[in-house]
C-alpha atoms as a PDB file:
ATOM      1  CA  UNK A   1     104.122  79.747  22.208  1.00  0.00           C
ATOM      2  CA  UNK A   2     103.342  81.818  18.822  1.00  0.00           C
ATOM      3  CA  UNK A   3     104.292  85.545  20.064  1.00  0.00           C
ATOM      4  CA  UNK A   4     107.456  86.894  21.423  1.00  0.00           C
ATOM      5  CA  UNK A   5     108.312  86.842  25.071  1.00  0.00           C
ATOM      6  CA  UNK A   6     110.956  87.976  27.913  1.00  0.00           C
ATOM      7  CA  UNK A   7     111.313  85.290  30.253  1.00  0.00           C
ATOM      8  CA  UNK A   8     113.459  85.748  33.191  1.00  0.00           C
ATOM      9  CA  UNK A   9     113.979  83.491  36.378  1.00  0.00           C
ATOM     10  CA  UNK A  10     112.763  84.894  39.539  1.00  0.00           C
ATOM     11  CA  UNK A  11     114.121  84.883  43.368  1.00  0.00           C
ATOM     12  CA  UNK A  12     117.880  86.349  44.285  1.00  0.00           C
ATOM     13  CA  UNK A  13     119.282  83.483  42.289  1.00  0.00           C
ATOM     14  CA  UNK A  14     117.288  84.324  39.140  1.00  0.00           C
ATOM     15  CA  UNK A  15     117.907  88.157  39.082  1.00  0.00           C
ATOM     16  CA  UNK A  16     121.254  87.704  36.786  1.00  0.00           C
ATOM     17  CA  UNK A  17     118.726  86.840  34.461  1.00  0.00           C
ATOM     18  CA  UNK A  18     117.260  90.444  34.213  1.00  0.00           C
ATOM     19  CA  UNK A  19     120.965  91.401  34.475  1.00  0.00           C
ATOM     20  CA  UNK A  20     121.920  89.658  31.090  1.00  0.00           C
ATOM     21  CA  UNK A  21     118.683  90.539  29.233  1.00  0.00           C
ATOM     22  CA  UNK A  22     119.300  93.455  27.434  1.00  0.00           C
ATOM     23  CA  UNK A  23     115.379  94.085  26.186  1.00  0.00           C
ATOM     24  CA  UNK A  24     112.581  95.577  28.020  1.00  0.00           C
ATOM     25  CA  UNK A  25     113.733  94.144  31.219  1.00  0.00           C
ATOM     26  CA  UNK A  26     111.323  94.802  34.365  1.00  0.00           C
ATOM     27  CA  UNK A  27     112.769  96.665  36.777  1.00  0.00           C
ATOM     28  CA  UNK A  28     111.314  98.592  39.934  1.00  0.00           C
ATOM     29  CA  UNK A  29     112.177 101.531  42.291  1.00  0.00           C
ATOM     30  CA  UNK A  30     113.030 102.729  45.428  1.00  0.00           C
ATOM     31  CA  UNK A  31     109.303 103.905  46.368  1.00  0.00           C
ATOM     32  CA  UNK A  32     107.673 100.884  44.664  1.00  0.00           C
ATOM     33  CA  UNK A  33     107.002  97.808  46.500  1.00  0.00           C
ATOM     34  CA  UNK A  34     108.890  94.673  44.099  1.00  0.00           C
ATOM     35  CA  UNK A  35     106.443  92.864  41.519  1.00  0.00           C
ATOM     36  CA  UNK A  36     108.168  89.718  41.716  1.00  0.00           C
ATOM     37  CA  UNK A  37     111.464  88.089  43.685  1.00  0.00           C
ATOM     38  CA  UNK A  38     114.379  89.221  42.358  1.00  0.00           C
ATOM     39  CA  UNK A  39     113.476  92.246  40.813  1.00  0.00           C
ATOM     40  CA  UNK A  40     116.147  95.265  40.501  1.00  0.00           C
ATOM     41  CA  UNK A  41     115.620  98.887  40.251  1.00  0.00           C
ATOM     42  CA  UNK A  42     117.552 100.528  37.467  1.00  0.00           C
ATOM     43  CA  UNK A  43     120.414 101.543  39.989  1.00  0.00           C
ATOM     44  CA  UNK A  44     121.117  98.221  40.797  1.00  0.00           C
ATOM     45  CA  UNK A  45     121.021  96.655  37.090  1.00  0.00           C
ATOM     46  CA  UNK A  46     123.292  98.539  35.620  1.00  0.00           C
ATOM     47  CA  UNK A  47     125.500  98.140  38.836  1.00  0.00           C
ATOM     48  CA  UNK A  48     125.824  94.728  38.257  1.00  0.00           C
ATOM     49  CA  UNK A  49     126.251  95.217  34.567  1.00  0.00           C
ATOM     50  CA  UNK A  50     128.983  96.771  34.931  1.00  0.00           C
ATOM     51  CA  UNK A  51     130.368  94.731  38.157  1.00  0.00           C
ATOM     52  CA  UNK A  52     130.544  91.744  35.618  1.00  0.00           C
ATOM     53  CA  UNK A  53     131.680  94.097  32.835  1.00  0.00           C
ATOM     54  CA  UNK A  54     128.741  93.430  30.389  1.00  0.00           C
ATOM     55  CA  UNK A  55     129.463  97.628  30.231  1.00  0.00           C
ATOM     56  CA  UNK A  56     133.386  98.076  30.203  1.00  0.00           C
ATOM     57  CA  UNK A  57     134.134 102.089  31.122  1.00  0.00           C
ATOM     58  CA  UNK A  58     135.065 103.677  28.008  1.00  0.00           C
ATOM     59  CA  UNK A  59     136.881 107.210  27.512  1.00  0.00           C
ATOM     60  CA  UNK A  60     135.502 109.615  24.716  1.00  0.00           C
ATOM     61  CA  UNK A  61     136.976 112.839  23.789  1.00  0.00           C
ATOM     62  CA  UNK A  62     137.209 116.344  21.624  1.00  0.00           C
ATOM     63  CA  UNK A  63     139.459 116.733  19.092  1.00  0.00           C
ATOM     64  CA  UNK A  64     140.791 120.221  18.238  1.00  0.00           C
ATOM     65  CA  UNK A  65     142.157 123.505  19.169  1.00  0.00           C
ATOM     66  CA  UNK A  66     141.357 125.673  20.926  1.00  0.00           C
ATOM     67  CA  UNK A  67     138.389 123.736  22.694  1.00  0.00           C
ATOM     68  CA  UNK A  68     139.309 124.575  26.603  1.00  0.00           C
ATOM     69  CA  UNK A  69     135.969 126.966  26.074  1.00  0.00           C
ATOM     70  CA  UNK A  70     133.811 123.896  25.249  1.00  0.00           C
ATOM     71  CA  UNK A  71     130.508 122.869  26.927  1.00  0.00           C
ATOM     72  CA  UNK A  72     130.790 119.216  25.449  1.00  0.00           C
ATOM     73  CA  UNK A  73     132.448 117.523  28.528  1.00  0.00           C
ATOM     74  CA  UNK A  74     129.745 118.689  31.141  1.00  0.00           C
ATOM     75  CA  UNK A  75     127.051 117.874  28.864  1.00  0.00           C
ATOM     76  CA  UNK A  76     128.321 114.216  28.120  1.00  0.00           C
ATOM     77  CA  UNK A  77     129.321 113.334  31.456  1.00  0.00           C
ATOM     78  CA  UNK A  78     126.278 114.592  32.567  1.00  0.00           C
ATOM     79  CA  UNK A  79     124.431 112.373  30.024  1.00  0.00           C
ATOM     80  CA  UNK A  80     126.675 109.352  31.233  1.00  0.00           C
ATOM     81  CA  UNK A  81     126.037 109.953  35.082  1.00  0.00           C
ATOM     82  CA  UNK A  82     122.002 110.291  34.470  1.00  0.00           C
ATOM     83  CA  UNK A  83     122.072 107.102  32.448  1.00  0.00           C
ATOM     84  CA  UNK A  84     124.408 105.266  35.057  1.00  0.00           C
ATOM     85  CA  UNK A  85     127.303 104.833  32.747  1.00  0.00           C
ATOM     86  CA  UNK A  86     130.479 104.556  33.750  1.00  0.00           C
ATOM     87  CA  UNK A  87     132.438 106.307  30.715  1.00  0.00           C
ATOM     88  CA  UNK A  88     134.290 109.452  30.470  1.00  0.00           C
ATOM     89  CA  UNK A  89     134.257 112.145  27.791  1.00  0.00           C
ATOM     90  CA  UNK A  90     137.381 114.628  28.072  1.00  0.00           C
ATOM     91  CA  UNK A  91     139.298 117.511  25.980  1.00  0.00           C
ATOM     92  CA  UNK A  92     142.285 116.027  23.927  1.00  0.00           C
ATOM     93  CA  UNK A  93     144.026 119.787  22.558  1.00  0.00           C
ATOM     94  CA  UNK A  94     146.664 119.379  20.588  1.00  0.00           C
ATOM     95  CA  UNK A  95     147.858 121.098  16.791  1.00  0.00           C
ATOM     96  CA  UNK A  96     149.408 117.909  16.061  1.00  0.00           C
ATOM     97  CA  UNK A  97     146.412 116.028  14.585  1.00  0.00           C
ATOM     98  CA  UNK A  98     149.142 112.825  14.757  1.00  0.00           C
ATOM     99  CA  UNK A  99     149.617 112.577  18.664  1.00  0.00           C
ATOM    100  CA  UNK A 100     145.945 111.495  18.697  1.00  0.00           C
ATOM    101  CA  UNK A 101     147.304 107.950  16.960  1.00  0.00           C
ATOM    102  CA  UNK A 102     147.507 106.219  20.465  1.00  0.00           C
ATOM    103  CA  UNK A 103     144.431 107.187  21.701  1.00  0.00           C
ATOM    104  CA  UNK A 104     142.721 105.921  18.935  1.00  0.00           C
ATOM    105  CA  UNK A 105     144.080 102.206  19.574  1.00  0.00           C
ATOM    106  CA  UNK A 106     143.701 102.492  23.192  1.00  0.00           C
ATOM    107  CA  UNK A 107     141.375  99.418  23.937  1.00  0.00           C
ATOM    108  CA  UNK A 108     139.732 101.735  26.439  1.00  0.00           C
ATOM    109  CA  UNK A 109     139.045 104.495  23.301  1.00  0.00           C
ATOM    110  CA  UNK A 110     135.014 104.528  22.963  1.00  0.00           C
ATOM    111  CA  UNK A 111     135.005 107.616  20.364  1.00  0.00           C
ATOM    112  CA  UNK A 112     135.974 111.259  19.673  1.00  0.00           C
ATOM    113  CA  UNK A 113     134.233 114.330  18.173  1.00  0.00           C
ATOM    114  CA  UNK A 114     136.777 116.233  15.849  1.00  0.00           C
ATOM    115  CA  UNK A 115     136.726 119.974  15.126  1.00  0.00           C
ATOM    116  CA  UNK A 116     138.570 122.560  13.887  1.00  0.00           C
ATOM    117  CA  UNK A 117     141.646 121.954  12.414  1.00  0.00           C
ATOM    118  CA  UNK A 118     141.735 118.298  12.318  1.00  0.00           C
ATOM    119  CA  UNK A 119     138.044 117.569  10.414  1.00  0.00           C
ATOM    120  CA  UNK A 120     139.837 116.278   7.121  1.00  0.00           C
ATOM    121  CA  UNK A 121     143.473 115.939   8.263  1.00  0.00           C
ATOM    122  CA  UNK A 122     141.764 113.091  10.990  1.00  0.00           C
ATOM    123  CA  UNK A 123     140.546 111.154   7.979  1.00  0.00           C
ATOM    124  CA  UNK A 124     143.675 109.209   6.834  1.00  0.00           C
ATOM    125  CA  UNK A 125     144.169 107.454  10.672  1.00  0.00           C
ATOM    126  CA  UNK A 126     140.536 106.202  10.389  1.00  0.00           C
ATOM    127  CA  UNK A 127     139.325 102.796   9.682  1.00  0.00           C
ATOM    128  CA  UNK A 128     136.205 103.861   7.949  1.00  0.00           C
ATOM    129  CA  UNK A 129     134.927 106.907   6.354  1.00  0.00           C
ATOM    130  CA  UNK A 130     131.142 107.008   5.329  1.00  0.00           C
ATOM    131  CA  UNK A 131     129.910 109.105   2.750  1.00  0.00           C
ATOM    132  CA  UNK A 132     128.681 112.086   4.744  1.00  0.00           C
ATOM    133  CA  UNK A 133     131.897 112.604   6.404  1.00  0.00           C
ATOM    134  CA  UNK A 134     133.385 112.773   3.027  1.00  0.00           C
ATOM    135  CA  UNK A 135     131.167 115.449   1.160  1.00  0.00           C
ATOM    136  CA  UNK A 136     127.950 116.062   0.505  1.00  0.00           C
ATOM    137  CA  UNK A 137     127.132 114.381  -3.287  1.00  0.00           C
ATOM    138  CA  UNK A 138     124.813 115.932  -5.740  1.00  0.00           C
ATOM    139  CA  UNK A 139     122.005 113.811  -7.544  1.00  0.00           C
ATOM    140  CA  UNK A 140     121.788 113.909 -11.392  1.00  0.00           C
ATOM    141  CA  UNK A 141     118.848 113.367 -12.692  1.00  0.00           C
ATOM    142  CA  UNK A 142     116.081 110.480 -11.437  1.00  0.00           C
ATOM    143  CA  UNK A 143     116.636 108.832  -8.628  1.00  0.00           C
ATOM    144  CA  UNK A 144     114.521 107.447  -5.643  1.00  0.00           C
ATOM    145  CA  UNK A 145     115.859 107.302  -2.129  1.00  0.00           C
ATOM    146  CA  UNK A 146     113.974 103.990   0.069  1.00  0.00           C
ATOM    147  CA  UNK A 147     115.273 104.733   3.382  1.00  0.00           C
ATOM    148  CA  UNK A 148     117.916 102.132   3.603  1.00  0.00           C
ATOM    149  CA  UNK A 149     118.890 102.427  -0.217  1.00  0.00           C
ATOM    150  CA  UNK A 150     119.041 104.757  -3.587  1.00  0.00           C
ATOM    151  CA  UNK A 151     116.831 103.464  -6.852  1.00  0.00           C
ATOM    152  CA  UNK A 152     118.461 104.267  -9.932  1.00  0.00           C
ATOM    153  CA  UNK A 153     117.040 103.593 -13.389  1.00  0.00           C
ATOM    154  CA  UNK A 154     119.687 103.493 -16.132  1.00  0.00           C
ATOM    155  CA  UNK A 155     117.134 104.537 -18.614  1.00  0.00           C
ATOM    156  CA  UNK A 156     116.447 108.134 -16.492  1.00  0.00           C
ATOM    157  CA  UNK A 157     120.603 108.559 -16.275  1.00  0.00           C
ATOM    158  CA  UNK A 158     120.810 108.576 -12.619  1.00  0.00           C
ATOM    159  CA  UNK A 159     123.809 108.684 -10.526  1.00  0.00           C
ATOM    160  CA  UNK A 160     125.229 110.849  -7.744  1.00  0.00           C
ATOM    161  CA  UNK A 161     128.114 113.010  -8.271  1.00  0.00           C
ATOM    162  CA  UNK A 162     130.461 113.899  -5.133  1.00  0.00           C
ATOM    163  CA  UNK A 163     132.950 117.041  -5.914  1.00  0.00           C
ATOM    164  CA  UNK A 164     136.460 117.058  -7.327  1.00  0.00           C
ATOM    165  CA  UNK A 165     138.966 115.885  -4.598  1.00  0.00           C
ATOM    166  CA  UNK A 166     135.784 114.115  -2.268  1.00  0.00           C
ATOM    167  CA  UNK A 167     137.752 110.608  -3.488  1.00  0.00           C
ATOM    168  CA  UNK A 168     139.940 108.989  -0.071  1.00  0.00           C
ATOM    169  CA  UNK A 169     142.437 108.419  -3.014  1.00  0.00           C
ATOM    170  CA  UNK A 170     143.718 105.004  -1.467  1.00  0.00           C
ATOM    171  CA  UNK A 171     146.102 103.159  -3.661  1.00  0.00           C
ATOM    172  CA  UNK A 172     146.570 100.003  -1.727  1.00  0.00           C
ATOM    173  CA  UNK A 173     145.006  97.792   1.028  1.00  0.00           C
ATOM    174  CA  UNK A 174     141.351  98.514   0.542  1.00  0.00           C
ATOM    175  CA  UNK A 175     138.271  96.794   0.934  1.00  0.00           C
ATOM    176  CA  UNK A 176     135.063  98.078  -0.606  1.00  0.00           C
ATOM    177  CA  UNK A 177     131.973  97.249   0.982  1.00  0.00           C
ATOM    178  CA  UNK A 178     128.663  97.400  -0.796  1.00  0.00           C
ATOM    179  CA  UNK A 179     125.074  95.998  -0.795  1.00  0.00           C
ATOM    180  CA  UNK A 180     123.444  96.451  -4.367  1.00  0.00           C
ATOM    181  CA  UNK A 181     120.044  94.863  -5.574  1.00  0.00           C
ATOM    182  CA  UNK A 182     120.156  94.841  -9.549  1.00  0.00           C
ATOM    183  CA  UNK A 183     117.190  95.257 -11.761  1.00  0.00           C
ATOM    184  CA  UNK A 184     119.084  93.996 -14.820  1.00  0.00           C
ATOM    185  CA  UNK A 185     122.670  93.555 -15.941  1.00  0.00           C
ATOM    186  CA  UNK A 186     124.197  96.932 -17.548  1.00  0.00           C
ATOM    187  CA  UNK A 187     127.251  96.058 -19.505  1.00  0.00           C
ATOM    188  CA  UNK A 188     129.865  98.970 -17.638  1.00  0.00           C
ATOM    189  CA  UNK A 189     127.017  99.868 -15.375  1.00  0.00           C
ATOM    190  CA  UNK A 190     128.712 102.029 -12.724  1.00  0.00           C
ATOM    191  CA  UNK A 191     128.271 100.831  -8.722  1.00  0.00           C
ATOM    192  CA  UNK A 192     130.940 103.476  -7.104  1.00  0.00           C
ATOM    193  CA  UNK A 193     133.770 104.821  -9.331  1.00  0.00           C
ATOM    194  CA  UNK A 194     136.919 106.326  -8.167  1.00  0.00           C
ATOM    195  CA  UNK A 195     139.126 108.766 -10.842  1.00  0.00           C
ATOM    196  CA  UNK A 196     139.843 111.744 -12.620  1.00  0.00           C
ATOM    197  CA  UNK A 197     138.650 112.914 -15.413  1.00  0.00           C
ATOM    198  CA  UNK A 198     137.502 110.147 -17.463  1.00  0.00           C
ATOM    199  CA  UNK A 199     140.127 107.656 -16.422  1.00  0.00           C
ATOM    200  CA  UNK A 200     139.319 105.292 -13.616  1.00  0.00           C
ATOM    201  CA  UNK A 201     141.477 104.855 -10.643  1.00  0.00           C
ATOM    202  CA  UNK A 202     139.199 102.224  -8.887  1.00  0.00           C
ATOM    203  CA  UNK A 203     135.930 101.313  -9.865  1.00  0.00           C
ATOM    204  CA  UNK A 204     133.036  98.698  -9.512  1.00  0.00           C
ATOM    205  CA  UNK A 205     130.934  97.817 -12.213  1.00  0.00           C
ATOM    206  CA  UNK A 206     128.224  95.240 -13.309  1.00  0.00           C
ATOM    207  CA  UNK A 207     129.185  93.584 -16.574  1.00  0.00           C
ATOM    208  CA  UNK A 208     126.959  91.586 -18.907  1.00  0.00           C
ATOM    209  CA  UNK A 209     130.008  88.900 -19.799  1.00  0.00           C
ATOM    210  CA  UNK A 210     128.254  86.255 -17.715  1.00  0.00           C
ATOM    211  CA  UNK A 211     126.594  88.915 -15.331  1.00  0.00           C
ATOM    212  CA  UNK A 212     128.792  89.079 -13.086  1.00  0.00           C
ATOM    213  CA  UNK A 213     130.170  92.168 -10.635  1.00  0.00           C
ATOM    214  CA  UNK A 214     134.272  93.327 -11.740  1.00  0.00           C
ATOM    215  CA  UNK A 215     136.487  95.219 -10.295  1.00  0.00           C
ATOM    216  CA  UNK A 216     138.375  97.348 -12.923  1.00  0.00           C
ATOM    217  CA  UNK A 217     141.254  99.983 -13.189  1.00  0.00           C
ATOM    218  CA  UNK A 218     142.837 102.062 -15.664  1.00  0.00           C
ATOM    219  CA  UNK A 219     146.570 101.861 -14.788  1.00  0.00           C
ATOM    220  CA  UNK A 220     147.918 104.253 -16.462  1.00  0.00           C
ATOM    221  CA  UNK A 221     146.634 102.682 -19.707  1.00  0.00           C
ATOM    222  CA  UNK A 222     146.038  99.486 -19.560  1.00  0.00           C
ATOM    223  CA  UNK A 223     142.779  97.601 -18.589  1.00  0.00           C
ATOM    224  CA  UNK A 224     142.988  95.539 -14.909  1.00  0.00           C
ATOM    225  CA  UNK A 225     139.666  93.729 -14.241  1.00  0.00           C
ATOM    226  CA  UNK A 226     138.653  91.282 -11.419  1.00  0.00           C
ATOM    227  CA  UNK A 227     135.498  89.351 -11.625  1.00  0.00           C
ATOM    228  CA  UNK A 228     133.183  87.685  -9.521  1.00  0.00           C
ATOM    229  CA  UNK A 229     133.178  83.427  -9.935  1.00  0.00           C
ATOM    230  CA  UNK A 230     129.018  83.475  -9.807  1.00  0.00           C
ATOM    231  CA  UNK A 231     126.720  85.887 -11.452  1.00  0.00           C
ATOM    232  CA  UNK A 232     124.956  88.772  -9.540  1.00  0.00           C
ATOM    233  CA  UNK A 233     120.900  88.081  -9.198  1.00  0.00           C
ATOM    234  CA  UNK A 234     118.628  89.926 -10.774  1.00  0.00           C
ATOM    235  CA  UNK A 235     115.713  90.883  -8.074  1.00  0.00           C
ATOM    236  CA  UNK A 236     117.713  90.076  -5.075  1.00  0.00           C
ATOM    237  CA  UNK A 237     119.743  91.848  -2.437  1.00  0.00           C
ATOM    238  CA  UNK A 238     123.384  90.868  -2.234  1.00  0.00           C
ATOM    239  CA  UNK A 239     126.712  92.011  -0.145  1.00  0.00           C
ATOM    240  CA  UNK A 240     129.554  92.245  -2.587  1.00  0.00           C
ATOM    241  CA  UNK A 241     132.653  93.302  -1.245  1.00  0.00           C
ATOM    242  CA  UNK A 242     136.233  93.318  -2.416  1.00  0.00           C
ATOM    243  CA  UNK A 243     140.175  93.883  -1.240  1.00  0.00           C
ATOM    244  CA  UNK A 244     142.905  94.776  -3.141  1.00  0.00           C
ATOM    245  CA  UNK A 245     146.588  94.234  -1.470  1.00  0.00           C
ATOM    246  CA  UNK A 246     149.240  94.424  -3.587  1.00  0.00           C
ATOM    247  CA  UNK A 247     147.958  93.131  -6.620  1.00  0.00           C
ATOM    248  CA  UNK A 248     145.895  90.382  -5.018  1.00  0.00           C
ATOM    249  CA  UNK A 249     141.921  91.280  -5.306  1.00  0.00           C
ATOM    250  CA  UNK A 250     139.760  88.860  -3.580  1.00  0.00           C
ATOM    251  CA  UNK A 251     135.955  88.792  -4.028  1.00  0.00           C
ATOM    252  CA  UNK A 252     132.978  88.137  -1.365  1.00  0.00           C
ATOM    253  CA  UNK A 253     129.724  87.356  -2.074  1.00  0.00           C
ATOM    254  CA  UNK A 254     127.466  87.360   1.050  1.00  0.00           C
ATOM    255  CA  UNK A 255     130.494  86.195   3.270  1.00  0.00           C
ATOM    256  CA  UNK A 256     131.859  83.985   1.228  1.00  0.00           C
ATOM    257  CA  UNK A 257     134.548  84.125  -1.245  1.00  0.00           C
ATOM    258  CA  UNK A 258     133.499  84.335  -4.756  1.00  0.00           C
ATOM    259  CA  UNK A 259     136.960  85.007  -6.588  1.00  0.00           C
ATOM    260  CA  UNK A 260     140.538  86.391  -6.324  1.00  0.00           C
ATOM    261  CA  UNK A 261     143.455  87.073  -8.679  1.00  0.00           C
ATOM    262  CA  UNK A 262     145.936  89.104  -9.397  1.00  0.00           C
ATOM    263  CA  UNK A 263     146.799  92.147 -11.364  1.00  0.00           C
ATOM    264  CA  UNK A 264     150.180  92.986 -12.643  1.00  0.00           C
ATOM    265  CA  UNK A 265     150.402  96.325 -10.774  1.00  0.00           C
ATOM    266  CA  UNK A 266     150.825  96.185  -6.804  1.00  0.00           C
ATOM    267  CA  UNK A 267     148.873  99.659  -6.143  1.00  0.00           C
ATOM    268  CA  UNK A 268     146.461 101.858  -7.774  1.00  0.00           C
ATOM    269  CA  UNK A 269     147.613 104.755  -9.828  1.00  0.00           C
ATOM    270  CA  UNK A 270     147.772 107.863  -7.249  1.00  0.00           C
ATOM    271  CA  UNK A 271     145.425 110.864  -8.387  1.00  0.00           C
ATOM    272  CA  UNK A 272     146.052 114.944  -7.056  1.00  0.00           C
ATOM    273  CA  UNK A 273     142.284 115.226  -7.034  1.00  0.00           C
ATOM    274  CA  UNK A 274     140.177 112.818  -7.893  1.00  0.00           C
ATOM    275  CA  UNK A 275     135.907 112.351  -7.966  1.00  0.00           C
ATOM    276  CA  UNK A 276     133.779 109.616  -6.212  1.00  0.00           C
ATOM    277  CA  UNK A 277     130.584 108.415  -8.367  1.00  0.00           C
ATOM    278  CA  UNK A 278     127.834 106.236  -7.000  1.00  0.00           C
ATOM    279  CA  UNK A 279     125.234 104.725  -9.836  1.00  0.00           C
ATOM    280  CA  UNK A 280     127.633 105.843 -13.003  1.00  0.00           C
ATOM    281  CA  UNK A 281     131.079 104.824 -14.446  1.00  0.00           C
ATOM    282  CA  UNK A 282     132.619 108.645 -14.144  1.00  0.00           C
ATOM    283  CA  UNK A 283     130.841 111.635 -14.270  1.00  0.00           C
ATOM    284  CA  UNK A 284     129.589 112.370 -17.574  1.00  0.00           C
ATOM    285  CA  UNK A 285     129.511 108.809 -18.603  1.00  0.00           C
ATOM    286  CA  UNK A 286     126.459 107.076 -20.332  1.00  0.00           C
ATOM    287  CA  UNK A 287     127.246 103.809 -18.054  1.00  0.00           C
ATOM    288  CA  UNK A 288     124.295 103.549 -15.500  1.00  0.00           C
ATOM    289  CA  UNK A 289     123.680 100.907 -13.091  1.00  0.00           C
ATOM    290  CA  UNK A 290     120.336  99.396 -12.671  1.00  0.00           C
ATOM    291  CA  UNK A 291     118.932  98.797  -9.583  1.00  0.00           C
ATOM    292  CA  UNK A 292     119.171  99.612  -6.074  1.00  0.00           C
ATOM    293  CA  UNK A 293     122.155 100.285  -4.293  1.00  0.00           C
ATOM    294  CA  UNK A 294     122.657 100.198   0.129  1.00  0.00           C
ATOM    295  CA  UNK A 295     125.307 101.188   2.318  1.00  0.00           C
ATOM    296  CA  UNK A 296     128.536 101.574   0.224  1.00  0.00           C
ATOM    297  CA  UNK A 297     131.642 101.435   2.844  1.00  0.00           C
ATOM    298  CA  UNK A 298     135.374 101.946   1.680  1.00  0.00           C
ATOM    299  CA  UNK A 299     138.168 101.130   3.562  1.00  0.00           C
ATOM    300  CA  UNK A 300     141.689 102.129   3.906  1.00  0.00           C
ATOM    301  CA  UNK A 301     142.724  98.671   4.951  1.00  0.00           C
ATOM    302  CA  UNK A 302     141.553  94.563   4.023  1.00  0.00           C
ATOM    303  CA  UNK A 303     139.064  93.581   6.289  1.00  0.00           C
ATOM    304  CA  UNK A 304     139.888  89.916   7.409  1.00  0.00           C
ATOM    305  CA  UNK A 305     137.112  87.313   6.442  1.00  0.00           C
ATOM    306  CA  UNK A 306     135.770  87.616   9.865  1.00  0.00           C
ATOM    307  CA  UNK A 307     135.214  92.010   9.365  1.00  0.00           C
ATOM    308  CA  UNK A 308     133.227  91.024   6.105  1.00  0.00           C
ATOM    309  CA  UNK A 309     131.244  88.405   7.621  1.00  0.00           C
ATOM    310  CA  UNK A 310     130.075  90.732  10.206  1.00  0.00           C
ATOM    311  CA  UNK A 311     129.653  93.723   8.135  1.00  0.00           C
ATOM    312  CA  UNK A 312     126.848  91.056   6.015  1.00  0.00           C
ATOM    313  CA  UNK A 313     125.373  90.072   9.403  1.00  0.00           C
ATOM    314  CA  UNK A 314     124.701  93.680  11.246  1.00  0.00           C
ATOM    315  CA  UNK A 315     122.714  94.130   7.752  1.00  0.00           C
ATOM    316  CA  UNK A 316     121.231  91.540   5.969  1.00  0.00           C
ATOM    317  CA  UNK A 317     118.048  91.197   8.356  1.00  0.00           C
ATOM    318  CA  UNK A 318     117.396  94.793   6.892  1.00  0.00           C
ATOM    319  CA  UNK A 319     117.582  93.297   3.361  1.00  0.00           C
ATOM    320  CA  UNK A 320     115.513  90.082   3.968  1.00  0.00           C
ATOM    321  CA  UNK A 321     118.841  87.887   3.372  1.00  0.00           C
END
């Protein structure tokens, strides 16, 4: 046809149609006489939606104490009545930040805000932590944000610098989860680093021995590194992302595996407080990266191949893959 279109089936038997389209679907009201057979007003979409659970009920919550004084249940429920959801949102009080481990794998769990005391002790139980949760960073020197990414220039020294103990100092089982887009080939140039001091405990870096991305740990002195099997393309977006279990790193390149080994230490050296680095090798350090760099994700667990594949899908329309 050459343009976009909705198209739905009309009469009584057509209306599941409008019921499984989940984009501008035509509806009508109460005090409007029905454009076409089998048109639904909002009320009784979304009561079929969830009659053939296309929208399960789901039960959110606050996590804290003392919260019996908060406002958040009445406004959320209110927001879930006046959009004709069928969740919940509810006070979970308790000092033990622990006891909320259930909840949390309860197949009905849809999400929780956390305040005071359990904003840093809820962090370890999660599967993902993004970089605002963490800390705020601070950027050094040149760099350009494009709305979905950061542009550093190795030549203006750019990198962004997250305090002393901002690193989720994981030692084993982790996937990291990045999207970079390199303008050329840095040998040591620094993706995300993990350490103290000027010792590594984790990091990612571009190297110029066949251009290719590494993995790479200082443990406690000795060199561990873990490279990609193809190089990295210059110009290009890519998803890299990498586990590390017990010694076994494995390497994906745009869902696919693209290397695995092992090293001969099963965990990561353990760090009292430790930095995170995006752009740079360690803070300090005269090892830039290139390029652009996305969404950086870390993980205190291996995502299966399935996770990863996802995790390239939700984004790579947004990076023209």
């Amino acid at each position: 046809m050459g343009k976009p279109y909705i198209g739905v089936c009309l009469g009584a038997a057509g209306s599941r149609s409008r019921v499984l389209n989940k984009r501008f679907t035509p509806v009508t009201h109460p005090l409007m006489a029905t454009a076409a057979p089998g048109q639904l007003s909002v009320e009784q979409l979304m009561a079929r939606r969830i009659e053939e659970k296309l929208i399960e009920p789901k039960k959110f919550y606050l996590f804290g104490t003392p919260i019996q004084q908060s406002l958040s249940p009445a406004m959320h429920n209110g927001a879930y009545k006046a959009l004709l959801l069928p969740h919940e949102y509810g006070l979970a009080e308790t000092e033990d930040c622990s006891s909320y481990a259930s909840l949390l794998k309860d197949p009905t769990f849809g999400g929780a805000s956390v305040t005071i005391p359990h904003k840093e002790s809820i962090m370890p139980m999660l599967d993902e932590i993004s970089g605002a949760a963490n800390v705020t960073g601070t950027l050094i020197n040149t760099i350009s944000y494009g709305g979905n990414f950061f542009d550093f220039t190795a030549a203006n020294s750019g990198r962004i610098d997250f305090p002393v103990a901002a690193s989720p100092n994981i030692t084993n089982n982790i996937t990291i989860d990045m999207w970079i887009n390199p303008t050329s080939i840095i040998n040591v140039g620094g993706v995300v680093t993990f350490g103290t001091g000027a010792a590594e405990q984790y990091a990612v870096w571009t190297s110029t021995s066949g251009n290719k991305l590494v993995l790479s740990t200082n443990w406690p002195n000795t060199w561990y590194q873990g490279y990609t099997n193809t190089a990295l393309t210059n110009g290009a977006w890519q998803h890299m992302c990498c586990t590390f279990a017990s010694g076994t790193w494995t390497w994906y390149k745009n869902g696919v595996s693209d290397g695995t080994g092992t090293f001969a230490i099963s965990t990561f050296p353990t760090v009292a407080s430790g930095y995170v680095v995006i752009g740079d090798n360690h803070p300090g350090g005269q090892e830039y990266f290139d390029g652009k760099i996305g969404p950086i994700k870390i993980y205190n667990r291996v995502l299966t191949v399935t996770e990863i594949q996802q995790n390239f899908n939700a984004y790579r329309g947004r990076f023209g893959i």
